[in-house]
C-alpha atoms as a PDB file:
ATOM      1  CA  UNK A   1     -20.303 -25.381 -16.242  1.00  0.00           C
ATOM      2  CA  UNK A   2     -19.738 -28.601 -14.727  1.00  0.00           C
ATOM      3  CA  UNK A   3     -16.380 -29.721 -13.166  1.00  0.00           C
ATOM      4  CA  UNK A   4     -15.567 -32.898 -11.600  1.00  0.00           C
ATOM      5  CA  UNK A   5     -12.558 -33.897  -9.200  1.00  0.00           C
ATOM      6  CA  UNK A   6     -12.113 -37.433  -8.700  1.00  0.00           C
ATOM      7  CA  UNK A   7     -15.280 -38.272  -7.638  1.00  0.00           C
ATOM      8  CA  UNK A   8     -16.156 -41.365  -6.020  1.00  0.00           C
ATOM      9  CA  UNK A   9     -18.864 -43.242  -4.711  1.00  0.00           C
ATOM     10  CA  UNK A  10     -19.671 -46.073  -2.515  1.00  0.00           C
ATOM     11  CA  UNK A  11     -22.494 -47.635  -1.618  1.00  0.00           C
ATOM     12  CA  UNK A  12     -23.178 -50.627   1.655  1.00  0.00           C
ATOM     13  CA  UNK A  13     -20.702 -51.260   4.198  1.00  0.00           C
ATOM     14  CA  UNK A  14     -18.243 -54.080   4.771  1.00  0.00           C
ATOM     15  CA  UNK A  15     -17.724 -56.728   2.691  1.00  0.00           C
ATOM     16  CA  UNK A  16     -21.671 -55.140   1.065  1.00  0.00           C
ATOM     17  CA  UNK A  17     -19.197 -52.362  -0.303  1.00  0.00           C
ATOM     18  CA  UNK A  18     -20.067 -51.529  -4.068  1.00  0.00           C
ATOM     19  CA  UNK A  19     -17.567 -48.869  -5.827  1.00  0.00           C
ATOM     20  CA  UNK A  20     -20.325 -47.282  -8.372  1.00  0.00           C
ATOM     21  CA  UNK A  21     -17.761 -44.697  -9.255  1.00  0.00           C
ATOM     22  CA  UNK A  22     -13.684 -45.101  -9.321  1.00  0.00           C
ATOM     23  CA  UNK A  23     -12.251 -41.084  -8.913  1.00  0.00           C
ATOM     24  CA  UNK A  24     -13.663 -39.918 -11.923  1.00  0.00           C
ATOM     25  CA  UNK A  25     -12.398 -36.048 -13.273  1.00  0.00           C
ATOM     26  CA  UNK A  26     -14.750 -34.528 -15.751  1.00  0.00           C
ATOM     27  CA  UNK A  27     -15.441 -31.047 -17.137  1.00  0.00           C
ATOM     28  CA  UNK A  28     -18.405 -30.131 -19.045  1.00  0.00           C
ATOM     29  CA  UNK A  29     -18.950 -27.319 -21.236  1.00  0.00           C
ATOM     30  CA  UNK A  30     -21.946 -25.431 -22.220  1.00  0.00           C
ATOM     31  CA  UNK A  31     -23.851 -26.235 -24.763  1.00  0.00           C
ATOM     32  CA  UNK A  32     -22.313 -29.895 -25.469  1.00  0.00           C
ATOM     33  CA  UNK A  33     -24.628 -32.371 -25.948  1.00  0.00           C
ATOM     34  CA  UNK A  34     -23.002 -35.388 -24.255  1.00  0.00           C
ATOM     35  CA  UNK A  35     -23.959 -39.202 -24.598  1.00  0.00           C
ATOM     36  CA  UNK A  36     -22.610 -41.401 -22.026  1.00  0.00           C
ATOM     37  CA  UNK A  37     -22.818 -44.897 -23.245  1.00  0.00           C
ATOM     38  CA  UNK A  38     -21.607 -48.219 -20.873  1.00  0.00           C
ATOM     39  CA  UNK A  39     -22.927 -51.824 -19.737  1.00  0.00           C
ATOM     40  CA  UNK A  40     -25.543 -52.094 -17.118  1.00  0.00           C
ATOM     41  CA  UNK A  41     -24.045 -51.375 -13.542  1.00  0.00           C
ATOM     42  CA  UNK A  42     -21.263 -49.000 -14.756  1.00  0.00           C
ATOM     43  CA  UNK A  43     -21.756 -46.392 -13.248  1.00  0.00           C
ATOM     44  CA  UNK A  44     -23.779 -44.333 -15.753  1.00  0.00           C
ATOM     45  CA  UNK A  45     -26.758 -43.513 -13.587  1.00  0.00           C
ATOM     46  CA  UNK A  46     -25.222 -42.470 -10.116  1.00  0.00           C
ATOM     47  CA  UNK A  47     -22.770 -39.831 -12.619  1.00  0.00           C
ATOM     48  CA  UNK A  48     -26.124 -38.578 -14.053  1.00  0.00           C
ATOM     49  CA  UNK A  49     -27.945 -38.253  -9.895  1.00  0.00           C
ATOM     50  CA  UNK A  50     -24.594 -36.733  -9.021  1.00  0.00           C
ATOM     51  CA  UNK A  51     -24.244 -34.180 -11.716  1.00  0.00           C
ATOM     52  CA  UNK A  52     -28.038 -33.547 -11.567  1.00  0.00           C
ATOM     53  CA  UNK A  53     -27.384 -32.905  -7.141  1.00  0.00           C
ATOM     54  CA  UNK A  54     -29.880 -35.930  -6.532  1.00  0.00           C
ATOM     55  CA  UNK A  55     -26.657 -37.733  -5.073  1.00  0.00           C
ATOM     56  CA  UNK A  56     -23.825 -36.615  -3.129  1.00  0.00           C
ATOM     57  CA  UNK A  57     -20.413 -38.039  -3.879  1.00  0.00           C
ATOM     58  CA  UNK A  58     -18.438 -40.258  -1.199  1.00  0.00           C
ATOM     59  CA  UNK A  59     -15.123 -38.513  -2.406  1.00  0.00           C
ATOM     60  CA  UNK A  60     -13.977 -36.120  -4.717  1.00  0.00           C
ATOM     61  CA  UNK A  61     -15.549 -32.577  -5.302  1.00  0.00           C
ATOM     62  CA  UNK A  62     -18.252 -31.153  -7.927  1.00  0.00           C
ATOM     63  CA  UNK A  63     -18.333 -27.773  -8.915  1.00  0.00           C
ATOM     64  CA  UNK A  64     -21.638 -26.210 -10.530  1.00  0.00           C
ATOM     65  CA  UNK A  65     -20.983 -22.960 -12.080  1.00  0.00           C
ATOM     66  CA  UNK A  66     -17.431 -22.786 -10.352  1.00  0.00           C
ATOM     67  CA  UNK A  67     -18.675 -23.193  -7.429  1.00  0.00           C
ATOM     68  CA  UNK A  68     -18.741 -26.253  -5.031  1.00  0.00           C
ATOM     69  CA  UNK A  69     -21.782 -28.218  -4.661  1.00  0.00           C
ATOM     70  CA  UNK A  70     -20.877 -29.636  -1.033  1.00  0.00           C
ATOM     71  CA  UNK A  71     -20.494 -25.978   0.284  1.00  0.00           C
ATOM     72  CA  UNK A  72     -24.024 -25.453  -0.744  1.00  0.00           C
ATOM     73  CA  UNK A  73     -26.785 -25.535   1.556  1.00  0.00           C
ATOM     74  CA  UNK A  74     -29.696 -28.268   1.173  1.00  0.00           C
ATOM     75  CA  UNK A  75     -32.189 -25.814   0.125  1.00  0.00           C
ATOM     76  CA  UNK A  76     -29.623 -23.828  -2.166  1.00  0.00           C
ATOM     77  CA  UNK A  77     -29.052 -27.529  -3.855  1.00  0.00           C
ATOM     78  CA  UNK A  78     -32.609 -28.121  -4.064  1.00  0.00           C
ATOM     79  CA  UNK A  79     -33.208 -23.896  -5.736  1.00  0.00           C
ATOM     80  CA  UNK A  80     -30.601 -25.074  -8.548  1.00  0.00           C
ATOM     81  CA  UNK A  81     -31.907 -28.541  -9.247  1.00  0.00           C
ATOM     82  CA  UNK A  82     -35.351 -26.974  -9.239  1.00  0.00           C
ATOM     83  CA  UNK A  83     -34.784 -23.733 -11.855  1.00  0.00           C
ATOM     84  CA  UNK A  84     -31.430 -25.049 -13.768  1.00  0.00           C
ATOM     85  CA  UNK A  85     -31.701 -28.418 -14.481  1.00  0.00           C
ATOM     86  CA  UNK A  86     -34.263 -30.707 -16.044  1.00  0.00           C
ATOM     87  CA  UNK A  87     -34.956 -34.145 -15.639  1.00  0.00           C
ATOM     88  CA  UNK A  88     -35.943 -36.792 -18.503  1.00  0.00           C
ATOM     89  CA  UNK A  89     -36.128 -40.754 -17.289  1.00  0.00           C
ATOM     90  CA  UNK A  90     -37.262 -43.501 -18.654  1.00  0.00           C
ATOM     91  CA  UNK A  91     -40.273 -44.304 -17.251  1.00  0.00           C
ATOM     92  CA  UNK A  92     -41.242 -40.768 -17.871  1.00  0.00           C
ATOM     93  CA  UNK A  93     -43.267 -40.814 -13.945  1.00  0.00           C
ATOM     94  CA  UNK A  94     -45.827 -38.874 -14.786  1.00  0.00           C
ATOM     95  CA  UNK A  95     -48.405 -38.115 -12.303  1.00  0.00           C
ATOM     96  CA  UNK A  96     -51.431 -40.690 -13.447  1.00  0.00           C
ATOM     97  CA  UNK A  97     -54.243 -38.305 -11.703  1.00  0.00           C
ATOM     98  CA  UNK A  98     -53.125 -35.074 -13.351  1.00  0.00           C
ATOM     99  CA  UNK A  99     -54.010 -33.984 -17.014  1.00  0.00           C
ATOM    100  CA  UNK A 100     -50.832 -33.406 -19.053  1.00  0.00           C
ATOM    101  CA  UNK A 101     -50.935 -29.730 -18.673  1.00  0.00           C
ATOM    102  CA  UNK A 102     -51.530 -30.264 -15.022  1.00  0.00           C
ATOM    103  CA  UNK A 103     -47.843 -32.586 -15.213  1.00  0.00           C
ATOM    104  CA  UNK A 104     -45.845 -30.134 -17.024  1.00  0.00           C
ATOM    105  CA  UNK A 105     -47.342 -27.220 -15.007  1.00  0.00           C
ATOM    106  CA  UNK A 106     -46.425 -29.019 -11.675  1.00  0.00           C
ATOM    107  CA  UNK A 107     -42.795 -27.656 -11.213  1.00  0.00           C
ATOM    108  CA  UNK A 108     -43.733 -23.680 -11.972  1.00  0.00           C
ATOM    109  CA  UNK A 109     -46.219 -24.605  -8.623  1.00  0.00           C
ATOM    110  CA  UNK A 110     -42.897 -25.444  -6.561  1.00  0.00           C
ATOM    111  CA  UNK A 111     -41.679 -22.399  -7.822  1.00  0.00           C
ATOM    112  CA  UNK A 112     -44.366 -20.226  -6.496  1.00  0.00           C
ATOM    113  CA  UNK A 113     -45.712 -19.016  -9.859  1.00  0.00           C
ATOM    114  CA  UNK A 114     -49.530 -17.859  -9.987  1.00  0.00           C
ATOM    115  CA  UNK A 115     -51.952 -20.550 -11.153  1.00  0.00           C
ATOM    116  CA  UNK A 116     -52.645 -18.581 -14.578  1.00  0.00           C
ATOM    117  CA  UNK A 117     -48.917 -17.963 -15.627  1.00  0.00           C
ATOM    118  CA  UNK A 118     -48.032 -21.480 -15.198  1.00  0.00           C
ATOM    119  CA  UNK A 119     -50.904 -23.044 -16.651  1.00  0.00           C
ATOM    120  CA  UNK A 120     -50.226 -20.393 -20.127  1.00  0.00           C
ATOM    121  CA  UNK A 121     -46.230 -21.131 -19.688  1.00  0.00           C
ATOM    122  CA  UNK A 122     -46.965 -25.312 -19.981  1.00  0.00           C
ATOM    123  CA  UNK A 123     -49.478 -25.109 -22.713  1.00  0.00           C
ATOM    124  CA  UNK A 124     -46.423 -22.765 -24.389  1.00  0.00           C
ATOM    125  CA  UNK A 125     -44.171 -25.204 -23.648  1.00  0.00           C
ATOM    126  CA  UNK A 126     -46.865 -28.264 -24.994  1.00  0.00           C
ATOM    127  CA  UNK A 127     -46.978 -26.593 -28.450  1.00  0.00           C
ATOM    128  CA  UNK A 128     -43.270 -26.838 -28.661  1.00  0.00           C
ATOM    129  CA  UNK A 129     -42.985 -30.289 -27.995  1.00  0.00           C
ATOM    130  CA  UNK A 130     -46.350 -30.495 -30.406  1.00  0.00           C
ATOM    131  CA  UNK A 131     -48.918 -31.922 -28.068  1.00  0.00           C
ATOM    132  CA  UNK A 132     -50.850 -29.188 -26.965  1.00  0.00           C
ATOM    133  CA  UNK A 133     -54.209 -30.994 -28.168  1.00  0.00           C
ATOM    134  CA  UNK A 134     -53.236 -32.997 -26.024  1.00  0.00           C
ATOM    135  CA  UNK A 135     -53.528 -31.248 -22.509  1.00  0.00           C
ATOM    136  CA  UNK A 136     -56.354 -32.160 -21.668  1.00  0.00           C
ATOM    137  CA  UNK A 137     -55.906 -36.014 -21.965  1.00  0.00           C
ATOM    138  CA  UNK A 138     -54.122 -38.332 -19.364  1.00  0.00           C
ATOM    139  CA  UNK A 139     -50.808 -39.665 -19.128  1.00  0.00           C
ATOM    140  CA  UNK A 140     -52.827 -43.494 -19.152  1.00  0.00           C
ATOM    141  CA  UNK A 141     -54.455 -42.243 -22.631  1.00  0.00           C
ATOM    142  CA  UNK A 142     -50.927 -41.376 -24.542  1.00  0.00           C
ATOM    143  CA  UNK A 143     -48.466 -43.489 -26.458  1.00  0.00           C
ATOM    144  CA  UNK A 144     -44.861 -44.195 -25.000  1.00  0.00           C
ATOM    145  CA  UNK A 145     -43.576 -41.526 -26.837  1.00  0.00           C
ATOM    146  CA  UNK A 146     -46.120 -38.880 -26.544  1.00  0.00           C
ATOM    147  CA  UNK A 147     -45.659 -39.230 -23.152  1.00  0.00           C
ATOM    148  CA  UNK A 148     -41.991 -39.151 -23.332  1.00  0.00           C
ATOM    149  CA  UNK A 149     -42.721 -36.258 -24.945  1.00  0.00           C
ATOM    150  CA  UNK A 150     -44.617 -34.569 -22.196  1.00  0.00           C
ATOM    151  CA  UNK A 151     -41.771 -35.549 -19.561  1.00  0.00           C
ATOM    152  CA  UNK A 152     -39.688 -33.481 -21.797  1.00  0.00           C
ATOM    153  CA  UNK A 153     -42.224 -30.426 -21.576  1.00  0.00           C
ATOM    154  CA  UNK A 154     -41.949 -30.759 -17.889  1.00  0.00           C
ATOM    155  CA  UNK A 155     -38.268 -30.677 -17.746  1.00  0.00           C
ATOM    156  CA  UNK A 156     -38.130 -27.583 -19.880  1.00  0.00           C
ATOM    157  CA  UNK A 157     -41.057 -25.546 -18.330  1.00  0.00           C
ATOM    158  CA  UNK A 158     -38.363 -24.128 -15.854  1.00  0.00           C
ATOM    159  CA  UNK A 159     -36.316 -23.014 -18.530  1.00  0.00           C
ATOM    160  CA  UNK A 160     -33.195 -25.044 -17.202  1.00  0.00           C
ATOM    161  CA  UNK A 161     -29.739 -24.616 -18.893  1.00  0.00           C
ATOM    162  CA  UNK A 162     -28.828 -28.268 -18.203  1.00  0.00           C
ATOM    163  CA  UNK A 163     -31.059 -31.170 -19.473  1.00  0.00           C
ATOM    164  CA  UNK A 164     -30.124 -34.708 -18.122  1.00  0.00           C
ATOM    165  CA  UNK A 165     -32.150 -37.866 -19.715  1.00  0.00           C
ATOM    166  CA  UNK A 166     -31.482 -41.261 -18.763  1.00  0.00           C
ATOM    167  CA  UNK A 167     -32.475 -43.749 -21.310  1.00  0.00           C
ATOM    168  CA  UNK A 168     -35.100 -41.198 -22.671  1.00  0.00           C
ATOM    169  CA  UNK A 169     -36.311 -44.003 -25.364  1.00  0.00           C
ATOM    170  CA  UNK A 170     -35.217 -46.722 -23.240  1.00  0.00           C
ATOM    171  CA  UNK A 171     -39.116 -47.825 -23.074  1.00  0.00           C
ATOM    172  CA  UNK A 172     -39.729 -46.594 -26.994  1.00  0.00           C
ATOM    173  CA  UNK A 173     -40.422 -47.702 -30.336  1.00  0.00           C
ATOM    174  CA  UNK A 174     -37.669 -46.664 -33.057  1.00  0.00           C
ATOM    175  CA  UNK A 175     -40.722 -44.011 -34.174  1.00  0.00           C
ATOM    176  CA  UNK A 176     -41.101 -42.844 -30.778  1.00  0.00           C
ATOM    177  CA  UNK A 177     -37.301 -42.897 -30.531  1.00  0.00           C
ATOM    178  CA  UNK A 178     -36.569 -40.845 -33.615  1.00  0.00           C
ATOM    179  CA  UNK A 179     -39.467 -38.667 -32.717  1.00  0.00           C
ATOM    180  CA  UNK A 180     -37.377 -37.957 -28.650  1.00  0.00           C
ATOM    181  CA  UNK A 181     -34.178 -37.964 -30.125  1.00  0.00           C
ATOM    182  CA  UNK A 182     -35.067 -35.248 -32.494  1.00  0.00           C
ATOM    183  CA  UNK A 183     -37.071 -32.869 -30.194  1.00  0.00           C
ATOM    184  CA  UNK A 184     -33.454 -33.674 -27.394  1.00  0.00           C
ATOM    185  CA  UNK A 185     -31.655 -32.287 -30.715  1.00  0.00           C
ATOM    186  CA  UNK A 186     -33.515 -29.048 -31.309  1.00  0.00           C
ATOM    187  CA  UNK A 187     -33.477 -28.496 -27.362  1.00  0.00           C
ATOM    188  CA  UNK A 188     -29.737 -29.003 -27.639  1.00  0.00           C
ATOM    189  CA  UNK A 189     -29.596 -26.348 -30.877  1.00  0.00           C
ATOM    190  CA  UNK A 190     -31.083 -23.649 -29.071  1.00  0.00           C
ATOM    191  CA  UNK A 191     -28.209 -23.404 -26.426  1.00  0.00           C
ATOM    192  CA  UNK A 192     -28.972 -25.893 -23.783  1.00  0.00           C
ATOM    193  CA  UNK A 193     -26.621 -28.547 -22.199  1.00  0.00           C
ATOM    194  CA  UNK A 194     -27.641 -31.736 -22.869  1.00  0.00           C
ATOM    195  CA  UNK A 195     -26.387 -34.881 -20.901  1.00  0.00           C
ATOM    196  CA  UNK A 196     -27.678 -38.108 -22.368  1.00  0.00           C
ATOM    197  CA  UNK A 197     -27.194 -41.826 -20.561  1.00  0.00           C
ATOM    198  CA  UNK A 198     -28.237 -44.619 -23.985  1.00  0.00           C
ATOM    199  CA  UNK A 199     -27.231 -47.802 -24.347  1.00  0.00           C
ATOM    200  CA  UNK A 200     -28.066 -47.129 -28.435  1.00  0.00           C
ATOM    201  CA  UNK A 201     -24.895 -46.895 -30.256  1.00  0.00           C
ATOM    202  CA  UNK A 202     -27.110 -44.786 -32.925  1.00  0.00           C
ATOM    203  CA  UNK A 203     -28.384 -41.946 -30.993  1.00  0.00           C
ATOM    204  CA  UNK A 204     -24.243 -41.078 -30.644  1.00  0.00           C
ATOM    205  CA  UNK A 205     -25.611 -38.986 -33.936  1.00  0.00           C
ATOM    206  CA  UNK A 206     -26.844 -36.302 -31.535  1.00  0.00           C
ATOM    207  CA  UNK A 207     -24.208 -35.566 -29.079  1.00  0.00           C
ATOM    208  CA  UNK A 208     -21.033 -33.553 -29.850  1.00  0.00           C
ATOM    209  CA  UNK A 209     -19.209 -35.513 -27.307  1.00  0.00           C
ATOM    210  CA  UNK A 210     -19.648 -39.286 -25.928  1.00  0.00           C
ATOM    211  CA  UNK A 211     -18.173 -40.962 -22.901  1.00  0.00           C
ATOM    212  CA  UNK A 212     -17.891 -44.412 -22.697  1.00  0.00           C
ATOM    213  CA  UNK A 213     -17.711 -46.103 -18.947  1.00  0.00           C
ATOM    214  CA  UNK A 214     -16.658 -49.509 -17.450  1.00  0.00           C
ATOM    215  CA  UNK A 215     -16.589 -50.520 -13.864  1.00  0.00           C
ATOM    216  CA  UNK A 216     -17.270 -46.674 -12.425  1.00  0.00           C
ATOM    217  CA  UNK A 217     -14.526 -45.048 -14.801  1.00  0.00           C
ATOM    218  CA  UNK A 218     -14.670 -43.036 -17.770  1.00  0.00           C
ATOM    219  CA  UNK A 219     -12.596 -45.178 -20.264  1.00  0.00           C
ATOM    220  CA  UNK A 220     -12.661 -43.181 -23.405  1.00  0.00           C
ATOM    221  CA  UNK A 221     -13.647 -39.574 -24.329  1.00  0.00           C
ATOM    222  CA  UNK A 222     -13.717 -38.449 -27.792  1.00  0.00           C
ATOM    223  CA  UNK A 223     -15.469 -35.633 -29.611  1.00  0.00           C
ATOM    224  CA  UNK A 224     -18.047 -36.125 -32.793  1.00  0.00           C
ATOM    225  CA  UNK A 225     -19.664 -34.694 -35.101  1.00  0.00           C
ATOM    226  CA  UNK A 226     -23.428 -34.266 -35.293  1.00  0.00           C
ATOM    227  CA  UNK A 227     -25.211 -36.945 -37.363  1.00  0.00           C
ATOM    228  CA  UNK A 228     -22.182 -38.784 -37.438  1.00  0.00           C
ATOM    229  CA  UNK A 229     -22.377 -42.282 -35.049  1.00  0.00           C
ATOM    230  CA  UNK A 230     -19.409 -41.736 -32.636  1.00  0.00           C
ATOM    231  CA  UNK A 231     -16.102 -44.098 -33.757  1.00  0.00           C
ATOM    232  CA  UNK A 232     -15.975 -45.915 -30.838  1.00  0.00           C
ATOM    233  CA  UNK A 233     -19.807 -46.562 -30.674  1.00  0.00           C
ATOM    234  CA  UNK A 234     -19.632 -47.559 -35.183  1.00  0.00           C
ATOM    235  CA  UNK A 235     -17.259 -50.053 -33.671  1.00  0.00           C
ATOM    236  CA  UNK A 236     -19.400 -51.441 -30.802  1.00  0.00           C
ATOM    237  CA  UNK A 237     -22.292 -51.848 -33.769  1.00  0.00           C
ATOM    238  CA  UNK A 238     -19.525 -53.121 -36.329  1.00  0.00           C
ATOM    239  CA  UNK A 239     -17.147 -54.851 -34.128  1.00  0.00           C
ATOM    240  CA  UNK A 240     -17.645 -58.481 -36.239  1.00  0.00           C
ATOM    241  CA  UNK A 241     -14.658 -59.018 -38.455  1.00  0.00           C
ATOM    242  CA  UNK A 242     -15.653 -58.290 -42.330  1.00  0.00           C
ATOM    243  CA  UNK A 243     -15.207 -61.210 -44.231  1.00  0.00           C
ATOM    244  CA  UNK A 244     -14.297 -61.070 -47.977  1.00  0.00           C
ATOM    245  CA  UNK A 245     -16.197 -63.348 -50.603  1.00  0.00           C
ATOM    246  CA  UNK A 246     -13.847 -65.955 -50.762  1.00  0.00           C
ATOM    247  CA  UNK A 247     -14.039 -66.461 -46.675  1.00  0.00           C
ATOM    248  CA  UNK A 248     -17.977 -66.943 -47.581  1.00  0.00           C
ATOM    249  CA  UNK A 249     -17.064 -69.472 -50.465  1.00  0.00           C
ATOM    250  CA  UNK A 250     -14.615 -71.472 -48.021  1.00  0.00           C
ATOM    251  CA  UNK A 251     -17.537 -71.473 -45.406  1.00  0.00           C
ATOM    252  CA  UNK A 252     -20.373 -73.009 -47.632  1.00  0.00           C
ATOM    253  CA  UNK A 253     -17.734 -75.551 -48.930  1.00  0.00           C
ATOM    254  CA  UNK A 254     -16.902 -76.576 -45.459  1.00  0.00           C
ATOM    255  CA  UNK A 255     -20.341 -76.727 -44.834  1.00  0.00           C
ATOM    256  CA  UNK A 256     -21.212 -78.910 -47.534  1.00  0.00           C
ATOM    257  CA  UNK A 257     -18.912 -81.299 -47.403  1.00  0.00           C
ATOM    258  CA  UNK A 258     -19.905 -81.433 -43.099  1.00  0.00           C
ATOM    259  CA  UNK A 259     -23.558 -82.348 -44.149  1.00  0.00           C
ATOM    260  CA  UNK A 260     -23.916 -85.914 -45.509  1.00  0.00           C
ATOM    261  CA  UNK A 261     -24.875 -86.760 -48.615  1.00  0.00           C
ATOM    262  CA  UNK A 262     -24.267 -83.517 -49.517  1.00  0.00           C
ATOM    263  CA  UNK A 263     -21.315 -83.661 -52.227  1.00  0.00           C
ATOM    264  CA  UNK A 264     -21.042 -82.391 -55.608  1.00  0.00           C
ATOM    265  CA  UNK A 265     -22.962 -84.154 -58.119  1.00  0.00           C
ATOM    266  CA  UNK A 266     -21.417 -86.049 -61.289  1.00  0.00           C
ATOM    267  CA  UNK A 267     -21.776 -84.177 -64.903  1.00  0.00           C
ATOM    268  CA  UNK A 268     -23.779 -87.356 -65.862  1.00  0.00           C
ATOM    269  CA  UNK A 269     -26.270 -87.600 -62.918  1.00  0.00           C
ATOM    270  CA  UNK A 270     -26.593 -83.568 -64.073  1.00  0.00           C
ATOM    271  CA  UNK A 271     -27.435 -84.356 -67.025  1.00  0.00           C
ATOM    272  CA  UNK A 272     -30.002 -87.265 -66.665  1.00  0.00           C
ATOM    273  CA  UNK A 273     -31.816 -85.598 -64.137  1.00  0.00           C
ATOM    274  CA  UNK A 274     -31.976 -82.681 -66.995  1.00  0.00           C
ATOM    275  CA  UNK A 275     -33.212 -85.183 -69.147  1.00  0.00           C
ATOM    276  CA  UNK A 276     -36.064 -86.425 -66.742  1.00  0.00           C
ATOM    277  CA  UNK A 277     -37.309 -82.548 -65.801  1.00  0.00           C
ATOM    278  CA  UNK A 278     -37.798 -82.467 -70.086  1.00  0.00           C
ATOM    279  CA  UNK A 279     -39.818 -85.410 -70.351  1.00  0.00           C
ATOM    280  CA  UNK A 280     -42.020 -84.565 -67.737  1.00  0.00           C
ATOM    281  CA  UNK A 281     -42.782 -81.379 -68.582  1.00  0.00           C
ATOM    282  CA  UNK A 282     -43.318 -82.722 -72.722  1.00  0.00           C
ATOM    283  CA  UNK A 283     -45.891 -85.685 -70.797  1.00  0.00           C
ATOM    284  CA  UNK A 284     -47.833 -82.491 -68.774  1.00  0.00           C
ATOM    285  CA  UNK A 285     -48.476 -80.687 -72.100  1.00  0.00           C
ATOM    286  CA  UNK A 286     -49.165 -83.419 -74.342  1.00  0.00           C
ATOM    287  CA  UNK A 287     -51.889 -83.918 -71.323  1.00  0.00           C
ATOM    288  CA  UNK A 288     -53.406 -80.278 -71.184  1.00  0.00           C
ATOM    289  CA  UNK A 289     -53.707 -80.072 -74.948  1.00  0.00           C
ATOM    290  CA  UNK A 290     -55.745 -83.440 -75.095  1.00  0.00           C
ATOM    291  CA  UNK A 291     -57.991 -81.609 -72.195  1.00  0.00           C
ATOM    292  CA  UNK A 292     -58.246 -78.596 -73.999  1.00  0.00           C
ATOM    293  CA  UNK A 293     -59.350 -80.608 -76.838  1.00  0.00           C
ATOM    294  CA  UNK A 294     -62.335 -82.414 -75.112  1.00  0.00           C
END
């Protein structure tokens, strides 16, 4: 579905030059849900705006469908963007002045499709995503992730076969999160292509594939296994060295005897202050007994 030739792009001039992405090949199956995980400023983003035909490579050549992007007209681009792919970001940029069904109906308007199939194909699309009684209401008067939620109505209410969401729960709590994550991984189930940009180690439990970048290249590619967290990513979350009980015991000792005052104490002074502790607590209930007298 999606084929890559050493693509490459560069942004500014001069000595202002930034390489965003270093000749990077890439094919893309469909139906793979694909994570592609990376620090800030790797590169993650301008893949996503290039595979998604908001961005035109420098170098290199993108196929769609085996055919190439940069022999497509503007308007062509902007037909396939519009009815094949769907867009989920982080800031979900929802229209503020529209009512939710009024959002999710907005790209079937582009499309040219009469005001009364649209507005029954979004609130379709609204009980999916379960938030229809919620159409009515605002995109100010929802929660972070019921909004997320309705940016993910939007992006399917063309019926696209490729879904690409950067940082979907970027902005979320780990309710909202789980809530996205798990409406992405029914979308994925029913045959879309799903193309995921997270800097979360554990939503790698969703994708089939993960990519991991560095400086604009694609560093490692392996395949997982659905509700398993990808190797690579267990050891980004895991990386610190396991350390057996008797590297804890040496620790404490070391810090002990570091802290002054702080060495072992004698049997004896064990044993006297043992011997206090008793005769203080015989004194307090001679005391309470002689109250309880009175």
């Amino acid at each position: 579905m999606i084929r890559l030739e050493e693509v490459s792009k560069l942004y500014g001039l001069g000595e202002a030059m930034t390489l965003a992405l270093d000749e990077v090949t890439l094919s893309i199956e469909e139906g793979e849900f694909v994570g592609v995980m990376g620090p800030s400023g790797c590169g993650k983003s301008t893949l996503m705006n290039i595979i998604g035909m908001l961005d035109r490579p420098t170098h290199g050549e993108y196929k769609f469908n085996e055919r190439s992007v940069a022999k497509l007209r503007t308007t062509r681009q902007a037909k396939i963007r519009r009815d094949s792919i769907g867009f989920i970001f982080q800031s979900f940029n929802l229209l503020p002045r529209l009512t939710v069904l009024e959002n999710v109906a907005l790209p079937l308007e582009y499309k040219g499709v009469s005001a009364r199939r649209r507005i029954k194909r979004a609130s379709e699309i609204l009980e999916r995503v379960g938030l229809r009684h919620r159409e009515f209401f605002y995109p100010g008067q929802l929660s972070g992730g019921q909004a997320q939620c309705v940016a993910i109505a939007r992006a399917l209410v063309n019926d696209p076969k490729i879904i690409i969401a950067d940082e979907p729960t970027g902005n979320l709590d780990s309710a909202s999160s789980r809530l996205v994550m798990e409406l992405l991984g029914e979308i994925h189930k029913s045959g879309n292509t799903v193309l995921m940009v997270t800097h979360n180690p554990e939503l790698t439990r969703y994708a089939t594939r993960v990519l991991y970048m560095h400086d604009g290249s694609i560093i490692h590619d392996e395949n997982t296994k659905l509700g398993e967290i990808a190797p690579v990513a267990r050891r980004v979350m895991y990386g610190k060295p396991m350390t057996s009980e008797e590297d804890d015991l040496a620790g404490v000792s070391a810090l002990m005897s570091a802290i002054p005052g702080a060495d072992e104490e004698k049997p004896e002074d064990t044993k006297k202050k043992r011997t206090r502790k008793t005769k203080t607590r015989r004194k307090t209930t001679s005391r309470r007994r002689k109250v309880a007298a009175k």
